[in-house]
N, C-alpha and C. Protein backbone atom coordinates (compact mmCIF):
# COMPACT_ATOMS: atom_id res chain seq x y z
N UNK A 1 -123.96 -45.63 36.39
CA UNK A 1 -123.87 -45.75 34.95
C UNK A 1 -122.72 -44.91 34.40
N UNK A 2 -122.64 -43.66 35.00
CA UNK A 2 -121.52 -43.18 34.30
C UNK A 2 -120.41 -43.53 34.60
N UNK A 3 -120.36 -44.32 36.08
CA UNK A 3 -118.49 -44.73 36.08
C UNK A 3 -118.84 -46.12 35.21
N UNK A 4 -119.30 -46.50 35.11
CA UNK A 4 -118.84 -47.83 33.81
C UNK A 4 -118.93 -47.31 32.51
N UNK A 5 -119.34 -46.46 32.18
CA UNK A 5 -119.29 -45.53 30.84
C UNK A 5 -117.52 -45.02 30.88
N UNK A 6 -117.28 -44.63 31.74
CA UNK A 6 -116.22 -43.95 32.20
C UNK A 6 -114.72 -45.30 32.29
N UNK A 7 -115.35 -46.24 32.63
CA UNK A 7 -114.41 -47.52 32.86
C UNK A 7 -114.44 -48.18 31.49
N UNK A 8 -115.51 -48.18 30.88
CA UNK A 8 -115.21 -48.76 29.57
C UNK A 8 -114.24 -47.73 28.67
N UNK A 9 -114.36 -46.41 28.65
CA UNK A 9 -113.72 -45.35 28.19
C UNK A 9 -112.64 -46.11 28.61
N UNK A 10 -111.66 -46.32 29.73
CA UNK A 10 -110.45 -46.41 30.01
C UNK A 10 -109.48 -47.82 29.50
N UNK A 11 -110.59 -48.79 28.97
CA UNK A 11 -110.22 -50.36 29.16
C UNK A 11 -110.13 -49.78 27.63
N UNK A 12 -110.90 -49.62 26.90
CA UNK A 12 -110.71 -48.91 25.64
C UNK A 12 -109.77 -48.33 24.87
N UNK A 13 -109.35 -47.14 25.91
CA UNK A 13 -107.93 -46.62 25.21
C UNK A 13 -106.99 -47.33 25.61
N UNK A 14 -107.17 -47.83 26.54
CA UNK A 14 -105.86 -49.35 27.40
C UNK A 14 -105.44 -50.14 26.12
N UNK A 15 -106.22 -50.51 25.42
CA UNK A 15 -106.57 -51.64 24.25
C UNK A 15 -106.22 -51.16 23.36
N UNK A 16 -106.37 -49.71 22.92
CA UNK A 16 -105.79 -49.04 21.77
C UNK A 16 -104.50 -48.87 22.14
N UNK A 17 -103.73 -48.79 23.38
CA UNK A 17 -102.04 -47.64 23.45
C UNK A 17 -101.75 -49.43 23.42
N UNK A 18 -102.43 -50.39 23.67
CA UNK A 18 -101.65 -51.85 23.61
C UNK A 18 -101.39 -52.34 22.13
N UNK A 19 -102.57 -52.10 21.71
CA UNK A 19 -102.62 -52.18 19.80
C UNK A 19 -101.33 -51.48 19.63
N UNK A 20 -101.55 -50.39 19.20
CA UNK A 20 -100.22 -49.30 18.74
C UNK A 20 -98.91 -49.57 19.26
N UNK A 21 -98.90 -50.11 20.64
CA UNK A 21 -97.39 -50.18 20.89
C UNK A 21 -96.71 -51.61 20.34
N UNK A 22 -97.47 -52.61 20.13
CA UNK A 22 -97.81 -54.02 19.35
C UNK A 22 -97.30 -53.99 17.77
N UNK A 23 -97.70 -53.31 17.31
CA UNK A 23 -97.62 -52.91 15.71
C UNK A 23 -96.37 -51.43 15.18
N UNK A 24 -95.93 -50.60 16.60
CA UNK A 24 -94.90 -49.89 16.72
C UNK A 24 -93.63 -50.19 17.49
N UNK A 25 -93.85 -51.05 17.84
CA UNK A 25 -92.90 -51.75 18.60
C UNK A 25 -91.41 -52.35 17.85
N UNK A 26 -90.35 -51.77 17.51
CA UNK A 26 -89.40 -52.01 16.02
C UNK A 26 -88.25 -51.47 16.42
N UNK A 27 -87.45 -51.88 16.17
CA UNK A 27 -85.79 -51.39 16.02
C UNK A 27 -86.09 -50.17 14.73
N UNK A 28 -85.59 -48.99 14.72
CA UNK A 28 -85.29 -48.05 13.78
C UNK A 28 -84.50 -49.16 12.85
N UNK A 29 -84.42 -48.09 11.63
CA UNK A 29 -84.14 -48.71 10.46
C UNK A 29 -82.31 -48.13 10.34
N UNK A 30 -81.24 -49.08 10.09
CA UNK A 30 -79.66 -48.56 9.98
C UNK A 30 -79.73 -47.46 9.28
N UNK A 31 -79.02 -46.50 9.40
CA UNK A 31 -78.86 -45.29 8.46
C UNK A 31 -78.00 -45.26 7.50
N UNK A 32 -77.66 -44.35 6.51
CA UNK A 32 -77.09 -43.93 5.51
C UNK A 32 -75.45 -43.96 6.30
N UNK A 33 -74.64 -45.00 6.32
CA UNK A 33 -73.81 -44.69 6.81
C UNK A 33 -73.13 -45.29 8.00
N UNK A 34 -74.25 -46.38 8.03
CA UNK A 34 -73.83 -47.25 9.36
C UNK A 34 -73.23 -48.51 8.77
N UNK A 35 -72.58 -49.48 9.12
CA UNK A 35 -72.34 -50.38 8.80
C UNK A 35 -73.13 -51.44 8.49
N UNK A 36 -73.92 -51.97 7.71
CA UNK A 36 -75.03 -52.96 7.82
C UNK A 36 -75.03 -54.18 8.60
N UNK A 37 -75.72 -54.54 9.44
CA UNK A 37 -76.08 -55.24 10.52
C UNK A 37 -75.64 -57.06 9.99
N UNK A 38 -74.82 -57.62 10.25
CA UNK A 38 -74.90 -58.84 9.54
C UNK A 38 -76.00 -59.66 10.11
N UNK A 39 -75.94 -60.51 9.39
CA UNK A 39 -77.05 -61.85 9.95
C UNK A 39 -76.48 -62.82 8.48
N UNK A 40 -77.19 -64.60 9.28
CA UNK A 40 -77.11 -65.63 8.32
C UNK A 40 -78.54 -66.02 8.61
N UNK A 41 -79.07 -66.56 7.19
CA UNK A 41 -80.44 -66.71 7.27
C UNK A 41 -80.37 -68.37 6.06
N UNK A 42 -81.34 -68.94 6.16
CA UNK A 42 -81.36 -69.91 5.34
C UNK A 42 -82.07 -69.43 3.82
N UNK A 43 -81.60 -70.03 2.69
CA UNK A 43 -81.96 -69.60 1.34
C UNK A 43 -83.42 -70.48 1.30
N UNK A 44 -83.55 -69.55 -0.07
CA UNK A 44 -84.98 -70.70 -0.74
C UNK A 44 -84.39 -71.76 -1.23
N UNK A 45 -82.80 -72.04 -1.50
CA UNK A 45 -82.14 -73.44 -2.01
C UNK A 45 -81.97 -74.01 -0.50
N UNK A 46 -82.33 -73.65 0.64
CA UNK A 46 -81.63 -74.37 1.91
C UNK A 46 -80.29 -74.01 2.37
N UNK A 47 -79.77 -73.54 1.43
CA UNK A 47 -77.88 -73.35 2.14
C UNK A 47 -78.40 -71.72 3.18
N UNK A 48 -77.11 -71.66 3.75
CA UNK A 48 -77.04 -70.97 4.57
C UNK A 48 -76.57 -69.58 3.93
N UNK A 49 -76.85 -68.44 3.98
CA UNK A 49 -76.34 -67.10 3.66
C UNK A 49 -75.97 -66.12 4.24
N UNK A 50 -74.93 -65.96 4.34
CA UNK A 50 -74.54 -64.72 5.49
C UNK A 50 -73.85 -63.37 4.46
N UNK A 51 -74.64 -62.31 5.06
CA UNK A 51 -74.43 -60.53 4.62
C UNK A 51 -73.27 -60.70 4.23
N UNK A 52 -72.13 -61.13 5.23
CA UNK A 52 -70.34 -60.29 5.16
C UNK A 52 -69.77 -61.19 3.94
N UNK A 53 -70.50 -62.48 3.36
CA UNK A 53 -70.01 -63.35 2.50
C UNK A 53 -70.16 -62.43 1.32
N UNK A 54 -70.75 -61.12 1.47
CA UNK A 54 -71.07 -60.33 -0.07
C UNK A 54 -70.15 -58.95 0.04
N UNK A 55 -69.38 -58.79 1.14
CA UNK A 55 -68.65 -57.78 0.65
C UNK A 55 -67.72 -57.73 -0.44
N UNK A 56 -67.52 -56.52 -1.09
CA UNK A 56 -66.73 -56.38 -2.51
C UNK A 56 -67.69 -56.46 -3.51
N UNK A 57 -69.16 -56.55 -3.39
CA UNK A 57 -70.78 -56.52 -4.29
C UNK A 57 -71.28 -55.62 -3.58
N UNK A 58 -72.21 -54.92 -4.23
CA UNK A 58 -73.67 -53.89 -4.20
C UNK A 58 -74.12 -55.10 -3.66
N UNK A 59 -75.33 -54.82 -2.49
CA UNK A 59 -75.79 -55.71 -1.88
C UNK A 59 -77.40 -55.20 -2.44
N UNK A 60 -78.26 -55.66 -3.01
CA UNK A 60 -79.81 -54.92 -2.39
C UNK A 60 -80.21 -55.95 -1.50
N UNK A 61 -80.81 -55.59 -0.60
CA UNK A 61 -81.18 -56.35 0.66
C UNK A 61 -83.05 -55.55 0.50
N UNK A 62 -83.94 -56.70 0.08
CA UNK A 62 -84.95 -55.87 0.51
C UNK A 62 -86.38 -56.48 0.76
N UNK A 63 -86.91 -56.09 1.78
CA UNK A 63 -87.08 -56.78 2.26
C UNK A 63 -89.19 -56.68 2.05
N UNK A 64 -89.88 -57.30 2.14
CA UNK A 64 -91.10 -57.63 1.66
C UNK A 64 -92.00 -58.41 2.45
N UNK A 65 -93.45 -57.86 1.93
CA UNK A 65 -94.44 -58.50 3.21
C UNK A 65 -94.48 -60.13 3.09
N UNK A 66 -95.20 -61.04 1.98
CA UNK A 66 -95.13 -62.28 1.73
C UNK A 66 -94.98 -62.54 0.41
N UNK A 67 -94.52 -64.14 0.36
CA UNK A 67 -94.37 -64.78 -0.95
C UNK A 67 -96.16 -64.82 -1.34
N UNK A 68 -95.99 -64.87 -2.46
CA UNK A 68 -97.59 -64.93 -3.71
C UNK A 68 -97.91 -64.31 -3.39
N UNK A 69 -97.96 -62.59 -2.92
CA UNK A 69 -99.23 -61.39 -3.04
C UNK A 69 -98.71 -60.69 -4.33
N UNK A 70 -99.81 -59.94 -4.55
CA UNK A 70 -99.44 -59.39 -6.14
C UNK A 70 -98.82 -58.29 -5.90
N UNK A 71 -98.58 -57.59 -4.94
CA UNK A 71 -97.22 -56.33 -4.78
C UNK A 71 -95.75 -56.92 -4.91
N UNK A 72 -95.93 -58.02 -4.01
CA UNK A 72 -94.76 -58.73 -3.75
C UNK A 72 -94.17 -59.31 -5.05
N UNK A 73 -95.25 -60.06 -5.71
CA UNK A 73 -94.67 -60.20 -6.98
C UNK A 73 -94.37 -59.49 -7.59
N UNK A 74 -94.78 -58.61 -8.19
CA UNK A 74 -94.72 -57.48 -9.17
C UNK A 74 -93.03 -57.24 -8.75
N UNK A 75 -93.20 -57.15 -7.53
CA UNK A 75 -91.72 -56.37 -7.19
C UNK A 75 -90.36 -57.33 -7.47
N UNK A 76 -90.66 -58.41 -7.08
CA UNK A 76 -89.59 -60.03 -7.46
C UNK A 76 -89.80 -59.94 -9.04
N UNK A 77 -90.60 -59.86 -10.05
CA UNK A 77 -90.62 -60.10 -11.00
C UNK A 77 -89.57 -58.48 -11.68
N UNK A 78 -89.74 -57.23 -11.26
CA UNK A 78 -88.99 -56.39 -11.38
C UNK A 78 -87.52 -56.82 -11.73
N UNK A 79 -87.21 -57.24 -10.19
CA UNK A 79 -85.89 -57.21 -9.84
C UNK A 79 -85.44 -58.29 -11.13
N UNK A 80 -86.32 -59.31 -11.03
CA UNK A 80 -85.57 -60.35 -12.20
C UNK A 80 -85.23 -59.80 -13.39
N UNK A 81 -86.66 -58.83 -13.70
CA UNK A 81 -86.09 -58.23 -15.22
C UNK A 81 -85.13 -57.74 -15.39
N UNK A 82 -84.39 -57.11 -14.19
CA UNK A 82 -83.47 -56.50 -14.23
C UNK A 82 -81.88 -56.84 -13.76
N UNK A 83 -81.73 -58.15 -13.81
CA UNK A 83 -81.18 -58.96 -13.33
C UNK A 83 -79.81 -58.67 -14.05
N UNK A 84 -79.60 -58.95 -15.51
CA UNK A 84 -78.65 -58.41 -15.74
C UNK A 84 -77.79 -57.13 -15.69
N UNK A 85 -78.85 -56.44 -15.67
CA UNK A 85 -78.04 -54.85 -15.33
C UNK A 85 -77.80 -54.72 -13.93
N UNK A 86 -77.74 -55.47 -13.07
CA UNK A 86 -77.57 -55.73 -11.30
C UNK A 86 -76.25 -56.43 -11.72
N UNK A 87 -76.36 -57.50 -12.52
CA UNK A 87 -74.88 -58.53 -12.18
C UNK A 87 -73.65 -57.42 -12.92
N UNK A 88 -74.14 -57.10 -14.46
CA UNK A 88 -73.15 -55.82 -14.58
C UNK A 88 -72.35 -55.18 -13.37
N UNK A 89 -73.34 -54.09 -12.72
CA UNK A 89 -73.09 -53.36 -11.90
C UNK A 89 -72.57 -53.58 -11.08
N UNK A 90 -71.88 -55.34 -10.90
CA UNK A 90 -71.58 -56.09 -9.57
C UNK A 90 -72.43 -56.07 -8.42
N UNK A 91 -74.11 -55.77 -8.78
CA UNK A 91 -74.69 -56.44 -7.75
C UNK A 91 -75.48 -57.58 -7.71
N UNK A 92 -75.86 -57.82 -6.10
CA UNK A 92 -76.79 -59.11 -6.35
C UNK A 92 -77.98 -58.54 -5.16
N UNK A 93 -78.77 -59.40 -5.65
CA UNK A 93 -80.35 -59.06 -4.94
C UNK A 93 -80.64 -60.28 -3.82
N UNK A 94 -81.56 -59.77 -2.93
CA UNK A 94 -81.28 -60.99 -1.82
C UNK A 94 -82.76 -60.33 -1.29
N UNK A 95 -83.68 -61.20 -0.88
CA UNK A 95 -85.39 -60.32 -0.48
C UNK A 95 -85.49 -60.98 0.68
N UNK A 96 -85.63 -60.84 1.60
CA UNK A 96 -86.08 -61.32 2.87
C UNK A 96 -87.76 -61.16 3.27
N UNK A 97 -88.38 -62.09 3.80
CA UNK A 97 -89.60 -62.38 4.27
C UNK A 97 -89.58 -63.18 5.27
N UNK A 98 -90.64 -63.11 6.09
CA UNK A 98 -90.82 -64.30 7.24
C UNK A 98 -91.41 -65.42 7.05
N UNK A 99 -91.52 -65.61 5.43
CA UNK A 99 -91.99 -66.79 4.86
C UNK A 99 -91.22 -67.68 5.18
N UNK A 100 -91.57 -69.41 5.27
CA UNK A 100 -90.58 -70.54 5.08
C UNK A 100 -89.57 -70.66 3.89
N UNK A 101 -88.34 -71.30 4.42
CA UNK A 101 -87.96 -71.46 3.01
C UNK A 101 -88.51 -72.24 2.05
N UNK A 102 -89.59 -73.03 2.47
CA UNK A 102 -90.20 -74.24 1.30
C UNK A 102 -91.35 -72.71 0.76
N UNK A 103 -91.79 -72.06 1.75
CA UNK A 103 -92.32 -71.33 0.63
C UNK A 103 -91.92 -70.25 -0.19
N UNK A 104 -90.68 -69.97 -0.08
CA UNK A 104 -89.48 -69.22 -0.70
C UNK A 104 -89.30 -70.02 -2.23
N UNK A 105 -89.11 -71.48 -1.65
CA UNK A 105 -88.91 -72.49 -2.88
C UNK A 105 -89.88 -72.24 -4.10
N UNK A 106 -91.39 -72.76 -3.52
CA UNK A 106 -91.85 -72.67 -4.76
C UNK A 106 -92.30 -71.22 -5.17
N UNK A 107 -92.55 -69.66 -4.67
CA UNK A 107 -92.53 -69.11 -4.78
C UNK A 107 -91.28 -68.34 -6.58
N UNK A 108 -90.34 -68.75 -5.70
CA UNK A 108 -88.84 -68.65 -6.69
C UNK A 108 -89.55 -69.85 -8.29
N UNK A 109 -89.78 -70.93 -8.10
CA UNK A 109 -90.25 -71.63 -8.68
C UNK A 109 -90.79 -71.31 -9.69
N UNK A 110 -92.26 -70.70 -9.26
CA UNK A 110 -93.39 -70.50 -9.97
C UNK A 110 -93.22 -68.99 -10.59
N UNK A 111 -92.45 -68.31 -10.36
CA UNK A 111 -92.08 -67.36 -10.67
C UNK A 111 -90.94 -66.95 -11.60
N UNK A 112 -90.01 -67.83 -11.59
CA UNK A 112 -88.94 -67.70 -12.45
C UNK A 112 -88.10 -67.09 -11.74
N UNK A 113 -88.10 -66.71 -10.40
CA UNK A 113 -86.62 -66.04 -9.89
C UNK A 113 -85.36 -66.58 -9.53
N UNK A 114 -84.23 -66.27 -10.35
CA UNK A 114 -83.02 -66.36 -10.37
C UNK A 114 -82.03 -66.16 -8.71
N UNK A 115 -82.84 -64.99 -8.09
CA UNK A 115 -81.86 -64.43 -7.30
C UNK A 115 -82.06 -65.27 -5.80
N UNK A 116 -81.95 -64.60 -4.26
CA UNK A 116 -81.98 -66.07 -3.21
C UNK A 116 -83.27 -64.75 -2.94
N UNK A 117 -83.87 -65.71 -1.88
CA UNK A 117 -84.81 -65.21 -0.94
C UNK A 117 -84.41 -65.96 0.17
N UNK A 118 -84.69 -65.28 1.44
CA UNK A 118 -83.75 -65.79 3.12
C UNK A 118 -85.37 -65.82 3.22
N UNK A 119 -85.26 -66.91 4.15
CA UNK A 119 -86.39 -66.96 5.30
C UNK A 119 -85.70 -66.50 6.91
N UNK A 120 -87.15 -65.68 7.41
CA UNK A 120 -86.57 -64.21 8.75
C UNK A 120 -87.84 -64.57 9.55
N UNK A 121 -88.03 -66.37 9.53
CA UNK A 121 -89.76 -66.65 10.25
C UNK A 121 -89.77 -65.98 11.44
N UNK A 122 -88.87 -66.18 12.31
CA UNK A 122 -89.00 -65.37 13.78
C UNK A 122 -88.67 -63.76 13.25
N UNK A 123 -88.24 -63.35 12.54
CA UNK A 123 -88.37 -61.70 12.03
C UNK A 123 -87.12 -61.17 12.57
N UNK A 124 -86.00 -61.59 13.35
CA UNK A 124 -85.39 -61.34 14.20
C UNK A 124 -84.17 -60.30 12.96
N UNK A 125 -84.19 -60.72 11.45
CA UNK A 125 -83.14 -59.50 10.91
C UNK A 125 -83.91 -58.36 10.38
N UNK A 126 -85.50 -58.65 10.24
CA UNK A 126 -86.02 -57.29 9.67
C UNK A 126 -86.50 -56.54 10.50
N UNK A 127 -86.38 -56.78 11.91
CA UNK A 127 -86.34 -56.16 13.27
C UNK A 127 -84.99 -55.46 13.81
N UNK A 128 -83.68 -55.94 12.87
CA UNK A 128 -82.64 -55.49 13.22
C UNK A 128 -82.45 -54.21 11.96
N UNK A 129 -82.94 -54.92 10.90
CA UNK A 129 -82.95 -53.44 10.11
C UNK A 129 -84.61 -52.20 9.72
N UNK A 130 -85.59 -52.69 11.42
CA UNK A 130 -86.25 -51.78 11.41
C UNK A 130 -87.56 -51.83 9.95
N UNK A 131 -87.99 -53.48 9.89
CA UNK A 131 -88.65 -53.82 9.16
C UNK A 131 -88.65 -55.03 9.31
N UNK A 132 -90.36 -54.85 10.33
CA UNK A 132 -90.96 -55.64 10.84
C UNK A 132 -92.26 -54.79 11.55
N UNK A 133 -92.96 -55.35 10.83
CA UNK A 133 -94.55 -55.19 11.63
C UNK A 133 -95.29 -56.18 12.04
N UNK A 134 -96.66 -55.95 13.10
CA UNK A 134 -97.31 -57.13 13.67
C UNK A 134 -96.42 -57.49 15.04
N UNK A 135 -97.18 -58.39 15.70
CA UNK A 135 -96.75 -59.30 17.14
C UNK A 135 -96.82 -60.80 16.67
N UNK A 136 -96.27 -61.20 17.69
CA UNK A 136 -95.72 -62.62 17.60
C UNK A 136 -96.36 -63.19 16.36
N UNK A 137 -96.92 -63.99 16.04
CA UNK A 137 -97.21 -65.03 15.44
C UNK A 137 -97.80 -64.60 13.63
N UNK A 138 -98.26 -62.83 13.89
CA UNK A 138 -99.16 -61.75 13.10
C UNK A 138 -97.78 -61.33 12.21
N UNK A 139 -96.74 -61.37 12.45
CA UNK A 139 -95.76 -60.61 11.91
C UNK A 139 -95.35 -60.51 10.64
N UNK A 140 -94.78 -59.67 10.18
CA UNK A 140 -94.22 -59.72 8.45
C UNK A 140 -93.67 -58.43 8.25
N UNK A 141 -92.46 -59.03 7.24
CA UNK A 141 -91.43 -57.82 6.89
C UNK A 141 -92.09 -56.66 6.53
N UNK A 142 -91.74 -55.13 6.74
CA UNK A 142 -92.39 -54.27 6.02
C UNK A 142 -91.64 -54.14 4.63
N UNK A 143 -91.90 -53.48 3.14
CA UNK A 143 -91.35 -53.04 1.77
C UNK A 143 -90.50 -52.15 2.42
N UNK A 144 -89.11 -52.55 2.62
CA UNK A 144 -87.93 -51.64 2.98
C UNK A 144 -86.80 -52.42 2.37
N UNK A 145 -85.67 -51.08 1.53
CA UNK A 145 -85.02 -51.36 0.65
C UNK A 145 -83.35 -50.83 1.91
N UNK A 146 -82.65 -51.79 1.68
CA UNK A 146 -81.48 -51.06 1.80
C UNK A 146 -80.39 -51.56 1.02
N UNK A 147 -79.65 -50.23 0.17
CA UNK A 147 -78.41 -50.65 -0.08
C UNK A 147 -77.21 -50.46 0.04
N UNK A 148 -76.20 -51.51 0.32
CA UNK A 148 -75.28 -52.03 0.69
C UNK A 148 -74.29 -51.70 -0.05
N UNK A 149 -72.75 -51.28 0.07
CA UNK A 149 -71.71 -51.11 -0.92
C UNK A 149 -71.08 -51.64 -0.38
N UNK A 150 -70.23 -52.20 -1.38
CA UNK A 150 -69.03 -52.94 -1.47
C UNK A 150 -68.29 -53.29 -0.41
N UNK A 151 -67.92 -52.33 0.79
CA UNK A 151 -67.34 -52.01 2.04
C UNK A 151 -68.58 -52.64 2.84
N UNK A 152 -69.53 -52.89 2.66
CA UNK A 152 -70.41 -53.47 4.04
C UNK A 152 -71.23 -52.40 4.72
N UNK A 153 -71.30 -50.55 3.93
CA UNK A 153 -71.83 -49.83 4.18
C UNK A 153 -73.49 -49.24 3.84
N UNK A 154 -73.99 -49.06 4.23
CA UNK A 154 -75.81 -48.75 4.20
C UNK A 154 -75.15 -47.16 3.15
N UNK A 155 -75.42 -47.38 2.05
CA UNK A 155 -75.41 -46.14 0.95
C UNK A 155 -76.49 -45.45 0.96
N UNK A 156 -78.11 -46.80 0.91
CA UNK A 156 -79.33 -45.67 0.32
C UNK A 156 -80.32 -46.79 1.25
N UNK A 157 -81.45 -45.98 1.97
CA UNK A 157 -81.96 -46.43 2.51
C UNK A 157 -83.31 -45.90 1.82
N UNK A 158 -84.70 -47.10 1.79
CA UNK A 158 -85.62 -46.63 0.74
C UNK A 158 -86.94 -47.55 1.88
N UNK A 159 -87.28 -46.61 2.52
CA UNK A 159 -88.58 -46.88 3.18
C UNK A 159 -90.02 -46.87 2.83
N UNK A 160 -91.00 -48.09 2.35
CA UNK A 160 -92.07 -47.82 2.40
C UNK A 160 -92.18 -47.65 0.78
N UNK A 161 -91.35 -48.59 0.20
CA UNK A 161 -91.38 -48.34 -1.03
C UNK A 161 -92.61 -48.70 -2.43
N UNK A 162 -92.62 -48.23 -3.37
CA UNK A 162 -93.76 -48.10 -4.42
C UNK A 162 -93.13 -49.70 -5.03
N UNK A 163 -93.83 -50.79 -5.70
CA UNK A 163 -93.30 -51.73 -5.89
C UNK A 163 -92.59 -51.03 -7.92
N UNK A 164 -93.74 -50.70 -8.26
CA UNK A 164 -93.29 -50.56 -10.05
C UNK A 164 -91.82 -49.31 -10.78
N UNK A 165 -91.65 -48.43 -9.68
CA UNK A 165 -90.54 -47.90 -10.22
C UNK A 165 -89.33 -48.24 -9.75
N UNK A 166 -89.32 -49.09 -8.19
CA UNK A 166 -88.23 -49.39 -7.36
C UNK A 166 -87.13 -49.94 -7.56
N UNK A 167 -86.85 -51.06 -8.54
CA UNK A 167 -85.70 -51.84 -9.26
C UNK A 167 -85.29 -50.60 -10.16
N UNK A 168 -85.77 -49.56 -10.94
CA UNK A 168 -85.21 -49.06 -11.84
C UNK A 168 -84.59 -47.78 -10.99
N UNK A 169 -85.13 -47.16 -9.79
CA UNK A 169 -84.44 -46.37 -8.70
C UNK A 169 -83.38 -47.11 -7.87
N UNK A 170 -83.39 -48.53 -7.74
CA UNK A 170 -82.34 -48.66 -7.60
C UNK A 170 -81.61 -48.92 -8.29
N UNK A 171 -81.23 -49.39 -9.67
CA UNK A 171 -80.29 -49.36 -10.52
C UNK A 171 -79.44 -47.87 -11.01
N UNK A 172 -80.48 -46.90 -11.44
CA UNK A 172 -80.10 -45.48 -10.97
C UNK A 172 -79.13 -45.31 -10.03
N UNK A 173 -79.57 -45.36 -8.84
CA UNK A 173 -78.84 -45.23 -7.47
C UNK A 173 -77.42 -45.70 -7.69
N UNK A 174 -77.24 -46.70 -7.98
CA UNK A 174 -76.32 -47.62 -7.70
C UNK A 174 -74.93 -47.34 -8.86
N UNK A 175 -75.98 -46.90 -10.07
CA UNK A 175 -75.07 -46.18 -11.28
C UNK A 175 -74.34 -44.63 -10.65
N UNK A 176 -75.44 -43.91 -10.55
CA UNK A 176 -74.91 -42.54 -9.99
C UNK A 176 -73.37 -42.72 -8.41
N UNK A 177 -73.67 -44.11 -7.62
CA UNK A 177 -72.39 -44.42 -6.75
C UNK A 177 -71.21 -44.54 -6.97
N UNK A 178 -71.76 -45.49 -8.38
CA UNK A 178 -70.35 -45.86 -8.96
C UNK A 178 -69.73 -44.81 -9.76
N UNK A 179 -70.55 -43.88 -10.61
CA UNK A 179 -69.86 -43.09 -10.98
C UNK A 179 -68.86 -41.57 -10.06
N UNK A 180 -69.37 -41.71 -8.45
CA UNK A 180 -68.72 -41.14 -7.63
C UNK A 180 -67.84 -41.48 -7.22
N UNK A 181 -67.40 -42.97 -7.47
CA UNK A 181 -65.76 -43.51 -6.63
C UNK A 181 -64.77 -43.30 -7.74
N UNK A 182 -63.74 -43.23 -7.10
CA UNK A 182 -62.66 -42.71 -7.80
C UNK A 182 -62.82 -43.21 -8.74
């Protein structure tokens, strides 16, 4: 009795270091300073979008668990409000999920959003910028913000972010940059 007490003990934690390495299993996230990772991803309009097509713009690249949850919204509905003070600033907003693009579509739809959303179904760019949780089939972007300057450079990296103050920290951000270049 006690070595199967003892064997279940082991199949046990086997099952837990398999869990954890499953759900930790991730590319680190680019740093403050690296060049941002390109990728082309398909829009919620269907066309094709590629990162380097936005140099010479503030990029926000950010990236989110699914279309229709109420964090997720809250946070898309943000960014819209704030839409004009982004195009000012010469930026543009771009949200990535491992949603389809048809559900990108009506998502954008039913929502009123202006800006693109990429579909990342295999996860393969929010794994390159270290946002991505879950295994195969379980997977979805984690709330990770990065932004992008003009040059194609990672300025501010924002992990694990709060959805209701985040558009207005990054507009901040992005003001305080510009007022540092020559």
């Amino acid at each position: 009795m006690k070595l199967f007490k003892r064997s279940i003990l082991w199949v046990c934690l086997g099952l837990a270091g398999l869990v954890w390495v499953a759900f930790n299993n991730h590319d680190d996230p680019p740093a403050v300073g690296d060049a941002a990772p390109d990728f082309t991803l398909l829009s919620n309009e269907g066309s094709e979008i590629t990162l380097s097509d936005y140099q010479g713009k503030w990029v926000v690249l950010y990236f989110y668990p699914r279309d229709f949850t109420s964090g997720c919204t809250i946070q898309a509905h943000n960014f819209q409000r704030d839409m004009e003070q982004y195009q000012e600033k010469n930026a543009v907003i771009l949200g990535v999920s491992v949603d389809s693009v048809e559900s990108h579509a009506e998502f954008c739809a039913k929502e009123g959003l202006d800006f693109k959303l990429l579909s990342d179904m295999g996860g393969d760019v929010s794994s390159k910028y270290g946002s991505i949780r879950g295994v195969s089939k379980a997977i979805m972007s984690a709330r990770n913000t990065f932004l992008i300057n003009p040059e194609g450079t990672i300025s501010k990296v924002y992990l694990s972010v709060s959805v209701n103050p985040h558009s207005e920290e990054v507009l901040a951000d992005i003001a305080s940059f510009q007022s540092t270049e020559g």
